[in-house]
N, C-alpha and C. Protein backbone atom coordinates (compact mmCIF):
# COMPACT_ATOMS: atom_id res chain seq x y z
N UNK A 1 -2.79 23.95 11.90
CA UNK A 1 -2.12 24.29 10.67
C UNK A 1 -1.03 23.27 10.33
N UNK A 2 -0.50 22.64 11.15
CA UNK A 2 1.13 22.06 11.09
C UNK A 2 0.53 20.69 10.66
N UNK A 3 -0.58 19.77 11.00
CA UNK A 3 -1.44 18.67 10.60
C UNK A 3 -1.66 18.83 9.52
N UNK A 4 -2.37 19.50 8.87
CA UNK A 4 -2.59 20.15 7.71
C UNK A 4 -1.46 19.93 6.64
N UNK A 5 -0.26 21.12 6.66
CA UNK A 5 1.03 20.87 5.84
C UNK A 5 1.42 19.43 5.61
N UNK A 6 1.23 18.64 7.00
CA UNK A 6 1.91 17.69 6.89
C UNK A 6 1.53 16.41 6.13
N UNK A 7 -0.46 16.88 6.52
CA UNK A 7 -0.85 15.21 5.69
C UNK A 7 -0.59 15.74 3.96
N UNK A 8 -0.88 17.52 3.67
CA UNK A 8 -0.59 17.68 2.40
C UNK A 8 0.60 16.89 1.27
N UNK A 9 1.61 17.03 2.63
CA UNK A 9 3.05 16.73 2.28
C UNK A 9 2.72 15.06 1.76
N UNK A 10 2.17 14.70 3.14
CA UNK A 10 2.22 12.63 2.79
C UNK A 10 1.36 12.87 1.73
N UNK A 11 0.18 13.26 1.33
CA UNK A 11 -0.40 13.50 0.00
C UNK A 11 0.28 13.55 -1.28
N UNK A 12 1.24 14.31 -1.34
CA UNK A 12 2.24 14.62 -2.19
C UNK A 12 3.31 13.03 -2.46
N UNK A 13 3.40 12.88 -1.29
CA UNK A 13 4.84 11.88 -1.22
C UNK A 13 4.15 10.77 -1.88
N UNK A 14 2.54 10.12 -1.40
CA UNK A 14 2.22 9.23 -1.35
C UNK A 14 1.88 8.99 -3.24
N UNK A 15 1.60 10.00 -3.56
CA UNK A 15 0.99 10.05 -5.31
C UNK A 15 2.44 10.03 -5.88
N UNK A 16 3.23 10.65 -5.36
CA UNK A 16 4.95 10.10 -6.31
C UNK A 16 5.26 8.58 -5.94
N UNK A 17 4.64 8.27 -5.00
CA UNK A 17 5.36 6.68 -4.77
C UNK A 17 4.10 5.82 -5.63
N UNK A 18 2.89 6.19 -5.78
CA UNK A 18 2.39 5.50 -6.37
C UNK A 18 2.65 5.05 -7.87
N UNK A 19 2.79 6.32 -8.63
CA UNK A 19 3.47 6.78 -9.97
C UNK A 19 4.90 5.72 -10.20
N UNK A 20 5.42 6.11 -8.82
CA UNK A 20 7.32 5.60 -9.24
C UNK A 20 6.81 3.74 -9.27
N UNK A 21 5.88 3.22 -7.66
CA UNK A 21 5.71 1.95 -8.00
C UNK A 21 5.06 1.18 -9.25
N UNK A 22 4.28 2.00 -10.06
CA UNK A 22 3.29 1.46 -11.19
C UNK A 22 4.50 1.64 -12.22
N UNK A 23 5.39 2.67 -12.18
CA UNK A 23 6.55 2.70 -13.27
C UNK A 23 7.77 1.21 -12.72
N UNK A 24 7.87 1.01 -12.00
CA UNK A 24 9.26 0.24 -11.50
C UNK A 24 8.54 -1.19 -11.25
N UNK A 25 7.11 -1.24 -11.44
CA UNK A 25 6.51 -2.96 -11.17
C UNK A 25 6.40 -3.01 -9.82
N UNK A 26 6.26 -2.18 -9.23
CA UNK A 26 6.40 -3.47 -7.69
C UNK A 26 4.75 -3.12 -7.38
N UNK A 27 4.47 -3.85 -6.57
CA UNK A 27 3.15 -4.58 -6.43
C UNK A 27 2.40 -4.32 -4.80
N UNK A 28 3.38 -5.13 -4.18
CA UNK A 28 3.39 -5.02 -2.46
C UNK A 28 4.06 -4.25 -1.83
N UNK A 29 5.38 -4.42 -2.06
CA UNK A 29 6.07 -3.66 -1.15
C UNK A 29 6.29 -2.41 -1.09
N UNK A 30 5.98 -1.72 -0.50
CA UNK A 30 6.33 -0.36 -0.65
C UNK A 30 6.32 0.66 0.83
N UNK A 31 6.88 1.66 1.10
CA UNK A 31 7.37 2.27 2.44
C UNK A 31 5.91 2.90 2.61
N UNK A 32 5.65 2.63 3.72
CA UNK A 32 4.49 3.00 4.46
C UNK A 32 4.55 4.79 4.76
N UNK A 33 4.46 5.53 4.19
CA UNK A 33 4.19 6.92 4.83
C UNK A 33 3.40 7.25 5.66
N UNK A 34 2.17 6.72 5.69
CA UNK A 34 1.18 7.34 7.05
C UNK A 34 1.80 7.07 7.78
N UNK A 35 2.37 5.53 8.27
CA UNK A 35 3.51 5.53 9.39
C UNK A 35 4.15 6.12 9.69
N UNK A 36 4.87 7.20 9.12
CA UNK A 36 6.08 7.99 9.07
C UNK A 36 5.44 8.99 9.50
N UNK A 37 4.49 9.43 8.50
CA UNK A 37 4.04 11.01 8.94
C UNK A 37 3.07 10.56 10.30
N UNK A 38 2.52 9.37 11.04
CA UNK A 38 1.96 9.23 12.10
C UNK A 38 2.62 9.70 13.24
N UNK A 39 3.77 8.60 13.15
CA UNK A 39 4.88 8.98 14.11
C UNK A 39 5.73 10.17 14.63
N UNK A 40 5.44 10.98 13.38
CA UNK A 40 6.22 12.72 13.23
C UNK A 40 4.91 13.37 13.57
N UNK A 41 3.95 13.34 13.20
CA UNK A 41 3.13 14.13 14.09
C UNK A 41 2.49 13.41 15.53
N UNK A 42 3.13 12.53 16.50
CA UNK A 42 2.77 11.68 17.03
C UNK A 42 3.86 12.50 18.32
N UNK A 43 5.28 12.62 17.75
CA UNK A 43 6.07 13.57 18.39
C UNK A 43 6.19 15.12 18.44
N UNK A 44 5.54 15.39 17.31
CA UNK A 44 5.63 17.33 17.36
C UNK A 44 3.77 18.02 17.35
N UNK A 45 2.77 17.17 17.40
CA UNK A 45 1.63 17.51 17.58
C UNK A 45 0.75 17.05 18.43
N UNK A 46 -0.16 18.20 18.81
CA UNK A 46 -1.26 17.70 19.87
C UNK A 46 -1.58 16.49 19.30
N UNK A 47 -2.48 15.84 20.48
CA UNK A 47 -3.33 14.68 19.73
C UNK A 47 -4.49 14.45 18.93
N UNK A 48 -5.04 15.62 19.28
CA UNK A 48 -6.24 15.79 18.44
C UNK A 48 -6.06 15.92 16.86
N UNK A 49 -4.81 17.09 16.48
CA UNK A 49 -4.05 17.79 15.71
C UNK A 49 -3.89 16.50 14.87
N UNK A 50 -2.64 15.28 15.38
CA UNK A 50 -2.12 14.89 15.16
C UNK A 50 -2.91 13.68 14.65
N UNK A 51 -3.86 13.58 15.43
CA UNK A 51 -4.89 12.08 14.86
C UNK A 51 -6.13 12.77 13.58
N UNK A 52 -5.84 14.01 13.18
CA UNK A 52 -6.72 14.24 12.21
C UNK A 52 -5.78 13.85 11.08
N UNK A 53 -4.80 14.44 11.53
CA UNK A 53 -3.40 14.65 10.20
C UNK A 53 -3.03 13.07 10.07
N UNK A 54 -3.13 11.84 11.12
CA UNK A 54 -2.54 10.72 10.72
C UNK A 54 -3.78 10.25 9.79
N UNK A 55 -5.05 11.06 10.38
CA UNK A 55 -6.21 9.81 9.55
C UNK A 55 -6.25 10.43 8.22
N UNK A 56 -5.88 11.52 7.95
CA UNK A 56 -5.81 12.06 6.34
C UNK A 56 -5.05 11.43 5.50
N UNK A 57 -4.05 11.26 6.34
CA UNK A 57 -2.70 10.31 5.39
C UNK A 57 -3.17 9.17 5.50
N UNK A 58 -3.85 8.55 6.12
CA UNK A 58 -4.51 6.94 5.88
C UNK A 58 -5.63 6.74 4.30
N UNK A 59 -6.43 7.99 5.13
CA UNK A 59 -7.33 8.68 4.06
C UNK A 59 -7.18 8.48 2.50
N UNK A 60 -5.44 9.50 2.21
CA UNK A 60 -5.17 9.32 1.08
C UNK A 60 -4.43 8.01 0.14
N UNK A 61 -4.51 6.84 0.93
CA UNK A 61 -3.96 5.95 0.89
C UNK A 61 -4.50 5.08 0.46
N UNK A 62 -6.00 5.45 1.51
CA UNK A 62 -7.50 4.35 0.81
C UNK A 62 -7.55 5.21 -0.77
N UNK A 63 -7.76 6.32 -0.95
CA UNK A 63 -8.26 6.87 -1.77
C UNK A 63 -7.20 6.77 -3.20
N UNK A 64 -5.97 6.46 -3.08
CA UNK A 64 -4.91 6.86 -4.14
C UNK A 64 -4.75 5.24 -4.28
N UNK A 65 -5.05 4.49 -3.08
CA UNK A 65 -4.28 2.95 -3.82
C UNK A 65 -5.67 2.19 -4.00
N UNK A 66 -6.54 2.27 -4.08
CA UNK A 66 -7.58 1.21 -4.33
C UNK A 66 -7.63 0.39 -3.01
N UNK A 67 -7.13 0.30 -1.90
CA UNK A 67 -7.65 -0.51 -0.97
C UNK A 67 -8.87 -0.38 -0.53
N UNK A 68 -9.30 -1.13 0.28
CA UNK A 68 -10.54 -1.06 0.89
C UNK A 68 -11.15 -0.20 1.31
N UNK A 69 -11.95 0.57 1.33
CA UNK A 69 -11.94 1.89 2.38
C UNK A 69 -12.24 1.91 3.60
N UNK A 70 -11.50 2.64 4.34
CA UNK A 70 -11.42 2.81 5.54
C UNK A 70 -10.16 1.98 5.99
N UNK A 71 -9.33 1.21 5.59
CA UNK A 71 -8.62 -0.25 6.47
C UNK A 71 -7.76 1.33 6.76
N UNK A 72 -7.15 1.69 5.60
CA UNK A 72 -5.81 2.23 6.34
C UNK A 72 -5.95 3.30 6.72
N UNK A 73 -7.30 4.16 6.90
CA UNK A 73 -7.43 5.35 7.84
C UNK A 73 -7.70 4.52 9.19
N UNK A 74 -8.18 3.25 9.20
CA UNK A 74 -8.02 2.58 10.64
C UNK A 74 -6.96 2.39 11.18
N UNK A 75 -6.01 1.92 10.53
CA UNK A 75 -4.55 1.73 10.63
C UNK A 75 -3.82 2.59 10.93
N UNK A 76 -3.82 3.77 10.52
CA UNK A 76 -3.18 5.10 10.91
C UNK A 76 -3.17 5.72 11.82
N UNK A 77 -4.70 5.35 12.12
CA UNK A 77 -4.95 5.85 13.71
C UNK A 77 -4.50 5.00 14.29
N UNK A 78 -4.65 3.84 14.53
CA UNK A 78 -3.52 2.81 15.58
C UNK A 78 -2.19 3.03 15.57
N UNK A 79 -1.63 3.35 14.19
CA UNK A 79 -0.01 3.61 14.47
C UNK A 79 -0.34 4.90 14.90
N UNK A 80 -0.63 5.69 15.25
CA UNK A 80 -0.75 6.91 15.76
C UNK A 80 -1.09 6.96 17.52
N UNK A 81 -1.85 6.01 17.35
CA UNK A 81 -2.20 5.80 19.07
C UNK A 81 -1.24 5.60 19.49
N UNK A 82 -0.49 4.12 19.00
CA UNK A 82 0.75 3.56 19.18
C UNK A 82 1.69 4.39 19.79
N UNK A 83 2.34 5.03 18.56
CA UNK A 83 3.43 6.26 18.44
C UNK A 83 3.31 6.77 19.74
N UNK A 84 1.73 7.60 20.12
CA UNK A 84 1.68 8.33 20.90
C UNK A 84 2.47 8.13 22.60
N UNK A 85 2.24 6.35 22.43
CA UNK A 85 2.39 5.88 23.62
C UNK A 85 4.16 5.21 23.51
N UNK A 86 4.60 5.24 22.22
CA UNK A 86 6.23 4.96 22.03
C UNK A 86 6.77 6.53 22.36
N UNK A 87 6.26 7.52 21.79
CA UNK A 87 7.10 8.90 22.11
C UNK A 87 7.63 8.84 22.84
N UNK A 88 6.84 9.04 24.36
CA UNK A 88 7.60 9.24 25.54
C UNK A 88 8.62 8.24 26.39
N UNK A 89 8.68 7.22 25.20
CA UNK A 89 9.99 6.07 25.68
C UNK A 89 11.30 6.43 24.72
N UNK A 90 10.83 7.00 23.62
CA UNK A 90 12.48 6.96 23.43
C UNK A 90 12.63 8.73 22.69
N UNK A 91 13.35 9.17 22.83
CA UNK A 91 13.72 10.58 22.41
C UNK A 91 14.04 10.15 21.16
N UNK A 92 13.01 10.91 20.13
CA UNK A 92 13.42 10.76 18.85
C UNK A 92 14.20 12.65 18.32
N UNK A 93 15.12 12.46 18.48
CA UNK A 93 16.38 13.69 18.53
C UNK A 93 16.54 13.49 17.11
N UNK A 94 17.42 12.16 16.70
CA UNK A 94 17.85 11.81 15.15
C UNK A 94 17.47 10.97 14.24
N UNK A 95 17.53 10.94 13.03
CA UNK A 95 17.01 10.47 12.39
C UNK A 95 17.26 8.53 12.51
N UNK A 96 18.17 8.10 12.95
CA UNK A 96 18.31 7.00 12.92
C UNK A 96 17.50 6.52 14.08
N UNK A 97 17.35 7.18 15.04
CA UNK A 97 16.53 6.66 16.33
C UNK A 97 15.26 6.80 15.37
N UNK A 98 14.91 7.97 14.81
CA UNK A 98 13.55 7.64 14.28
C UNK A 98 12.96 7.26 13.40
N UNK A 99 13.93 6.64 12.48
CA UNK A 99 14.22 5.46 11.37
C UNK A 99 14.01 4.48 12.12
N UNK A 100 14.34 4.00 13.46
CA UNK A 100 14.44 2.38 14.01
C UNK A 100 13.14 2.48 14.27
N UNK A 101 12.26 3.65 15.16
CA UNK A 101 10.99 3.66 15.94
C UNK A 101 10.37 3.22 14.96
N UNK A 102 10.53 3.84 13.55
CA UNK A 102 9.37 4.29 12.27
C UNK A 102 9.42 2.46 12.33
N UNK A 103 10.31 1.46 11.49
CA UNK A 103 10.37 0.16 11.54
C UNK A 103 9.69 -0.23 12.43
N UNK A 104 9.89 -0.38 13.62
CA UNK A 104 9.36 -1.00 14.40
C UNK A 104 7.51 -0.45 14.14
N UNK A 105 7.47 0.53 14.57
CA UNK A 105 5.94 0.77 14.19
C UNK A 105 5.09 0.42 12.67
N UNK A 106 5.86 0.33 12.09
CA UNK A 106 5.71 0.00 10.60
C UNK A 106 5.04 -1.83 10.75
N UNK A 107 5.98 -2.75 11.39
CA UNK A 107 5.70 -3.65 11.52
C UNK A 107 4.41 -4.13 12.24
N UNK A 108 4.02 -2.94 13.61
CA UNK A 108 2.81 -3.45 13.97
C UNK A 108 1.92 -2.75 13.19
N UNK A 109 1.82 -1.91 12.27
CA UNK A 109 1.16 -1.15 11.10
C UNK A 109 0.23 -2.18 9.91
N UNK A 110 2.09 -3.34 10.09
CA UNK A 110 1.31 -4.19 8.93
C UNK A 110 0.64 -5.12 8.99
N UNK A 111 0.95 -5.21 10.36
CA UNK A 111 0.10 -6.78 11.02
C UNK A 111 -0.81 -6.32 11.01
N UNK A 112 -1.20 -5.48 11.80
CA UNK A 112 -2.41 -4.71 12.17
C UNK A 112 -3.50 -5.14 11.00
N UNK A 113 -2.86 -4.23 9.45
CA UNK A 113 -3.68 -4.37 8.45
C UNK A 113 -3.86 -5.84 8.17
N UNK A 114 -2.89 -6.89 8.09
CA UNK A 114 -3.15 -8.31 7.89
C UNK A 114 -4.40 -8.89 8.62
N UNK A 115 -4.43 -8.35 10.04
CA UNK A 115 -5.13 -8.82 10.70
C UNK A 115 -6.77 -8.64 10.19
N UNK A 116 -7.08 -7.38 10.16
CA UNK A 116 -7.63 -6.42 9.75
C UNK A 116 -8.52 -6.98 7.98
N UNK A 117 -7.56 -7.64 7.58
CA UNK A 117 -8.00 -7.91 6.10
C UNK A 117 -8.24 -9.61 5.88
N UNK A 118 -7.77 -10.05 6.82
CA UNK A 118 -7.82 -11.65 7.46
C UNK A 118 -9.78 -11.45 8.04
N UNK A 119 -10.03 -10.65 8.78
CA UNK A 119 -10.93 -10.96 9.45
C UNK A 119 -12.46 -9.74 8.33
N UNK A 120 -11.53 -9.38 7.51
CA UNK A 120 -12.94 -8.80 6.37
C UNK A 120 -12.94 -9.50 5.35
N UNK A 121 -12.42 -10.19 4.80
CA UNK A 121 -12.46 -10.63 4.08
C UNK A 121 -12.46 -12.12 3.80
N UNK A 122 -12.67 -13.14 2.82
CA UNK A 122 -13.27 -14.42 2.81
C UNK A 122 -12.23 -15.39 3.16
N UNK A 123 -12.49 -16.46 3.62
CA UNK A 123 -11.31 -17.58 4.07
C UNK A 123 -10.86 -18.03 3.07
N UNK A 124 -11.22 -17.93 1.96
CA UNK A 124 -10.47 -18.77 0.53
C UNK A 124 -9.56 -17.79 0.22
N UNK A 125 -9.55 -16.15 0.79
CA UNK A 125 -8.52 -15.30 0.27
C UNK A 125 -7.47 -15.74 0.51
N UNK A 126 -6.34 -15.24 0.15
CA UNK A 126 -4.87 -15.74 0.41
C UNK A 126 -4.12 -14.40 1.27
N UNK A 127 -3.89 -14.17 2.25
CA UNK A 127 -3.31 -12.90 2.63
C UNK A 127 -1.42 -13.38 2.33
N UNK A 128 -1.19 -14.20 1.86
CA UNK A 128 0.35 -14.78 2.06
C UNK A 128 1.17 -13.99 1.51
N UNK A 129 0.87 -12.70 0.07
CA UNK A 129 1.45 -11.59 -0.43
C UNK A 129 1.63 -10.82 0.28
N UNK A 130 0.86 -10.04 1.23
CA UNK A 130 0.83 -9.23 2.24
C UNK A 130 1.73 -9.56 3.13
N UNK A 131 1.72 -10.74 4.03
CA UNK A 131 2.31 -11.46 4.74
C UNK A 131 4.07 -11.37 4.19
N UNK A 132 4.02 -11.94 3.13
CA UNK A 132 5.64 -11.78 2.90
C UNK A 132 6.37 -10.86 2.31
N UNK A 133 5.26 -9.56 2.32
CA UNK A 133 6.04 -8.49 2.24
C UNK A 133 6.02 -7.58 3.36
N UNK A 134 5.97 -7.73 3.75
CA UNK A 134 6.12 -7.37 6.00
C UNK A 134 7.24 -6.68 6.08
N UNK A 135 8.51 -7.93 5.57
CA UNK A 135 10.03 -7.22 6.49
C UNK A 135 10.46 -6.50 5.13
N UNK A 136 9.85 -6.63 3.62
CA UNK A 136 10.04 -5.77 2.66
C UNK A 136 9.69 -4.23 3.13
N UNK A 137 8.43 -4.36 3.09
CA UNK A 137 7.82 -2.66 3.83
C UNK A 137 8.46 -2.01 4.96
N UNK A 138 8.62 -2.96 5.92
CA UNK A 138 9.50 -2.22 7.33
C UNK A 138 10.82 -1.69 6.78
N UNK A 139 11.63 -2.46 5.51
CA UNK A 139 12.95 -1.87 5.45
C UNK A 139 12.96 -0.84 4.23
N UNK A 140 12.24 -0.71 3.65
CA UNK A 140 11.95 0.69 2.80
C UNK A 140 10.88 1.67 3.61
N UNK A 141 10.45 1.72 4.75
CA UNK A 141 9.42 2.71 5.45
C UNK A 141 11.29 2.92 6.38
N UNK A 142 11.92 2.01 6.64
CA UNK A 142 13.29 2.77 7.10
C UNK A 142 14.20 3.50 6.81
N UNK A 143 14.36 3.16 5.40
CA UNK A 143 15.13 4.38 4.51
C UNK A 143 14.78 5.57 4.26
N UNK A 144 12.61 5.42 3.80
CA UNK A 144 12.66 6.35 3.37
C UNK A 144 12.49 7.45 4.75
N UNK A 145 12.04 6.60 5.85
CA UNK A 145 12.19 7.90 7.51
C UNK A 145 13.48 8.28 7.90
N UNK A 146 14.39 7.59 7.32
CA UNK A 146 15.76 8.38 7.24
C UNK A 146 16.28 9.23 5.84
N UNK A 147 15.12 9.23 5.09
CA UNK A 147 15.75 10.05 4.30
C UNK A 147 14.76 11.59 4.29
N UNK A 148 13.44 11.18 5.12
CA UNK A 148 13.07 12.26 4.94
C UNK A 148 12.68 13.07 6.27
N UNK A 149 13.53 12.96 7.05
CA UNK A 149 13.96 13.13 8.68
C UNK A 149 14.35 14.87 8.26
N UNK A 150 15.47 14.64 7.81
CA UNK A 150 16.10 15.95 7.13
C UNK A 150 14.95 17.26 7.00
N UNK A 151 13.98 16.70 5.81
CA UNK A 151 13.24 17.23 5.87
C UNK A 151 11.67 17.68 6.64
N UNK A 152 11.66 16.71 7.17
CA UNK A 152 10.29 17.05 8.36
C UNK A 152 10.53 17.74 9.42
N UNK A 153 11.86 18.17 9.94
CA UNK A 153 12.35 18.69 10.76
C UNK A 153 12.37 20.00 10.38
N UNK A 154 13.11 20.37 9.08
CA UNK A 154 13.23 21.21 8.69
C UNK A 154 11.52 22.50 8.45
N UNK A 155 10.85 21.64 7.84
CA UNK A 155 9.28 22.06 7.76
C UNK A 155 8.55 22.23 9.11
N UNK A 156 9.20 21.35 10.04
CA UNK A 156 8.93 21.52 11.63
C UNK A 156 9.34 22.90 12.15
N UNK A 157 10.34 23.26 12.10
CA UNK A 157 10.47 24.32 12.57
C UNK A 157 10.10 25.37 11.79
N UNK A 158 10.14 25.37 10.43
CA UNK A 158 9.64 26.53 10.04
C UNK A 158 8.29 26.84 10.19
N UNK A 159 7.43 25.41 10.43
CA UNK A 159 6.05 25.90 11.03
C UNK A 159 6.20 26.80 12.28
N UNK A 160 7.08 26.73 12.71
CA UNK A 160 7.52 26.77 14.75
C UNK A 160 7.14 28.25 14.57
N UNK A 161 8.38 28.58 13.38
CA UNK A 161 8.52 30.53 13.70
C UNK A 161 7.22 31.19 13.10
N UNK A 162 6.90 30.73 11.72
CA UNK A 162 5.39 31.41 11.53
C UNK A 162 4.40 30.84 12.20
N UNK A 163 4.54 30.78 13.67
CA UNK A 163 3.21 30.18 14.35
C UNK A 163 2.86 31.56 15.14
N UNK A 164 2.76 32.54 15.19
CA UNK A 164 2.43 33.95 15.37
C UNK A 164 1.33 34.29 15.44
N UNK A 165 0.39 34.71 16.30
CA UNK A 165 -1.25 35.26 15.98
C UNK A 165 -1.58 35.10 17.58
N UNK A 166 -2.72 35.56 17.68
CA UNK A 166 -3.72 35.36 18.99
C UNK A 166 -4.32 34.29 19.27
N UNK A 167 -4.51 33.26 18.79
CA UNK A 167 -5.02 32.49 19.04
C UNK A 167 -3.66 30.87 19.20
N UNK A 168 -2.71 31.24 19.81
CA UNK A 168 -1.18 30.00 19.79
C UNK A 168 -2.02 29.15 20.61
């Protein structure tokens, strides 16, 4: 259930950022949410749970931005593998610890996809847009995991108490 809410949520987040970027011009850069919501269900969900809910939010990403299909439900699941294996190194308690993790994972997020779009696509392409919006994306996927820390926590626990039934 808590996978569920959550890729709904990046669903939600991801179609307002698309809207706000096509209104404000920007092109490349923009804060990675599957990252965010990878990493948050990477720390508060099984893995199974958690790698359905990261590949949905990849999912809606192929599906809402015109990319390729499949790159960034591939991608999601790697920052998700990732995550899985950053969790248990650093206690993500606050939002700034998990503002720094989100960055850092963000960055191998984007390589990942560079890499990823380097090796599908033709040698005359130019990946150099992508490329130099790298430390653009890592520092708006940082703001916005510190701004919406507040709230994933908050939706975290309220999943916690209506988690009630026979089947926990």
């Amino acid at each position: 259930m808590k996978p569920l809410v959550f890729a709904l949520l990046c669903l939600g987040f991801i179609a307002a950022q698309d809207a706000l970027a096509r209104f404000a011009g920007f092109s490349v850069a923009r804060a990675d949410l599957p990252v965010i919501f990878a990493l948050f269900l990477a720390a508060r969900c099984g893995t199974i749970g958690g790698a359905l809910g990261a590949a949905a939010c990849g999912l809606f990403v192929d599906t809402l931005g015109g990319h390729p299909t499949g790159l960034y439900l591939f991608s999601s699941l790697l920052a998700f593998a990732a995550a899985r294996l950053l969790v248990p190194l650093f206690e993500l308690k606050g939002a700034a610890r998990f503002a720094l993790v989100t960055a850092a994972l963000d960055l191998l997020h984007n390589f990942s996809v560079l890499g990823l779009v380097s090796l599908a696509s033709a040698p005359e392409t130019s990946q150099l847009s992508i490329a130099r919006a790298i430390p653009g994306c890592a520092a708006l996927t940082f703001a916005v995991a510190l701004a919406l820390w507040p709230l994933l926590t908050r939706l975290d626990r309220a999943l916690k108490k209506g988690d009630s039934g026979a089947l926990k």
